[in-house]
C-alpha atoms as a PDB file:
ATOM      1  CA  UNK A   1      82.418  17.695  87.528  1.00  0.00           C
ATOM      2  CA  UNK A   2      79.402  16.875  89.499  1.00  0.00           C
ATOM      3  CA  UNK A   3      77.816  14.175  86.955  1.00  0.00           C
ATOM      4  CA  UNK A   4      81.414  12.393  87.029  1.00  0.00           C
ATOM      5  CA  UNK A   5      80.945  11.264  90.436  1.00  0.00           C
ATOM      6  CA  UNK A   6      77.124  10.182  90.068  1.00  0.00           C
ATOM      7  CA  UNK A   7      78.192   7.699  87.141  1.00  0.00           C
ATOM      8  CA  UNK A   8      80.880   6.403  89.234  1.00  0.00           C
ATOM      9  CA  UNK A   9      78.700   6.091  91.917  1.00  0.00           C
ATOM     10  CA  UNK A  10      75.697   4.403  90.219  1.00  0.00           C
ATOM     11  CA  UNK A  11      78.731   1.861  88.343  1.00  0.00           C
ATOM     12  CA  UNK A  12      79.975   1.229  92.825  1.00  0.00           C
ATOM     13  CA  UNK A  13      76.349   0.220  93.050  1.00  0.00           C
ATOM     14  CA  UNK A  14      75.617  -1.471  90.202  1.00  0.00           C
ATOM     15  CA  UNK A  15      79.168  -3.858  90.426  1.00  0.00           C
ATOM     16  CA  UNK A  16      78.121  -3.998  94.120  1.00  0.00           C
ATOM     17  CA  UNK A  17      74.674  -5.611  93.907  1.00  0.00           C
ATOM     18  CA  UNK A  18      75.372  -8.566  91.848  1.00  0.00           C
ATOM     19  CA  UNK A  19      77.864  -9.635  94.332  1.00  0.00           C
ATOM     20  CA  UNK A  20      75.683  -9.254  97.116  1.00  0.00           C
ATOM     21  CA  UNK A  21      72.860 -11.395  95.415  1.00  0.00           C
ATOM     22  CA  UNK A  22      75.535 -14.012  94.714  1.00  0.00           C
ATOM     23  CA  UNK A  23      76.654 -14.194  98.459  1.00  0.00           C
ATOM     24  CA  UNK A  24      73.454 -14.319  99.720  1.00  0.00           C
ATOM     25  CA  UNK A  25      72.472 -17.027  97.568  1.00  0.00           C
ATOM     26  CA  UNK A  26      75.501 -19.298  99.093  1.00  0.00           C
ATOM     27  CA  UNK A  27      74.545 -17.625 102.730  1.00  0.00           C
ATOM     28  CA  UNK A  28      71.078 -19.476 101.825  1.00  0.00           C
ATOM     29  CA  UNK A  29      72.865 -23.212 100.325  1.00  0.00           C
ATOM     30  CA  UNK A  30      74.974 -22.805 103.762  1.00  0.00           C
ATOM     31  CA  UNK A  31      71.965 -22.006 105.801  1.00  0.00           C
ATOM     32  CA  UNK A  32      69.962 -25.716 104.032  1.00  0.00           C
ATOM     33  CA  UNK A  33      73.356 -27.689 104.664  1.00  0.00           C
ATOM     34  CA  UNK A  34      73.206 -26.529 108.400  1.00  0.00           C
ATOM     35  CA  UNK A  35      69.763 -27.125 109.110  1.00  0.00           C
ATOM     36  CA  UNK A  36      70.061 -30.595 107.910  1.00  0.00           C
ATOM     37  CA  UNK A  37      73.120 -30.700 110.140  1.00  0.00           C
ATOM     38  CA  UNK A  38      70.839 -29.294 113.145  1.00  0.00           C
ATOM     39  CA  UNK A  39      68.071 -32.106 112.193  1.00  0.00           C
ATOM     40  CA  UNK A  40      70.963 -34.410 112.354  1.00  0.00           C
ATOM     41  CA  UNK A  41      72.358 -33.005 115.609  1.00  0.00           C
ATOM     42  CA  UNK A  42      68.901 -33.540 117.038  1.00  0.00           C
ATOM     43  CA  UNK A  43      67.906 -36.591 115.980  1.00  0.00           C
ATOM     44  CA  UNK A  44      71.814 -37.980 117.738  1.00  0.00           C
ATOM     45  CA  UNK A  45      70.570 -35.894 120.626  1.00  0.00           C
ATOM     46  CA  UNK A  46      74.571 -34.354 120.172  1.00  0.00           C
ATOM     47  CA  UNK A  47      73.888 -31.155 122.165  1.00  0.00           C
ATOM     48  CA  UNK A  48      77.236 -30.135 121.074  1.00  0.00           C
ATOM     49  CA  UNK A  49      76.896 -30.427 117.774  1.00  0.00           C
ATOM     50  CA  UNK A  50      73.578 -28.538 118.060  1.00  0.00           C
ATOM     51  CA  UNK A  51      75.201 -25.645 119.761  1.00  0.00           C
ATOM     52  CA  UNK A  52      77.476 -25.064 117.174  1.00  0.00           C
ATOM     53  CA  UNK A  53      75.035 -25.659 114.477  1.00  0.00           C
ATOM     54  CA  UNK A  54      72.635 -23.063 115.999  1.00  0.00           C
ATOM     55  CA  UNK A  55      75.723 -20.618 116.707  1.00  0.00           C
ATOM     56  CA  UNK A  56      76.360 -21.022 112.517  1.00  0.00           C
ATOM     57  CA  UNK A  57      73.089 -20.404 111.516  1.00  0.00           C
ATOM     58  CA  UNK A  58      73.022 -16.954 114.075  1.00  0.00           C
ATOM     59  CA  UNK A  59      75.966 -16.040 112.071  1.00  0.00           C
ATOM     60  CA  UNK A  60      74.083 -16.605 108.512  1.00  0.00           C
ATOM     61  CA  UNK A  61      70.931 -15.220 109.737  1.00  0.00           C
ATOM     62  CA  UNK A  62      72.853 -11.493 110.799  1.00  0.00           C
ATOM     63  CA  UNK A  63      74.965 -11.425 107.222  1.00  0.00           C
ATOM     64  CA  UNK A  64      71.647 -11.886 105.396  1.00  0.00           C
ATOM     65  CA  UNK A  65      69.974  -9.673 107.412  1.00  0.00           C
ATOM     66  CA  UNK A  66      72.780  -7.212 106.243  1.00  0.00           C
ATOM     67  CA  UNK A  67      72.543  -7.921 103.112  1.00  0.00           C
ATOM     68  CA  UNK A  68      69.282  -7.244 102.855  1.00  0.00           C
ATOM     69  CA  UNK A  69      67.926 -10.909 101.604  1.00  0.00           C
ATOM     70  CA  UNK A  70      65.511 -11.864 103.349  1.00  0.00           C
END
């Protein structure tokens, strides 16, 4: 049956979203706790620790670009 597989579909997506709101809502608390971890970095002048903290934030900037948040 054809309308079988829209309902499924539209229950995927709807069981999908919620999800993705809730994970981009940590990807943004993660994305606070590591600029304040940058400013920290900075203010040190710990170029290590600011090359990691930039490399972490890359990483949370491309999943919330995938998910669509921002």
């Amino acid at each position: 049956m054809e309308g079988d597989g829209s309902v499924k579909q539209l229950m995927n997506t709807s069981l999908k979203k919620p999800n993705e709101k809730e994970r981009a809502a940590v990807l943004k608390l993660e994305m606070d706790y590591e600029l304040a971890t940058l400013y920290e970095a900075m203010e040190e002048e710990n170029e290590k620790k600011i090359k990691l903290c930039k490399q972490k934030l890359e990483k949370i900037r491309q999943e919330l670009v995938r998910l669509k948040a921002f």
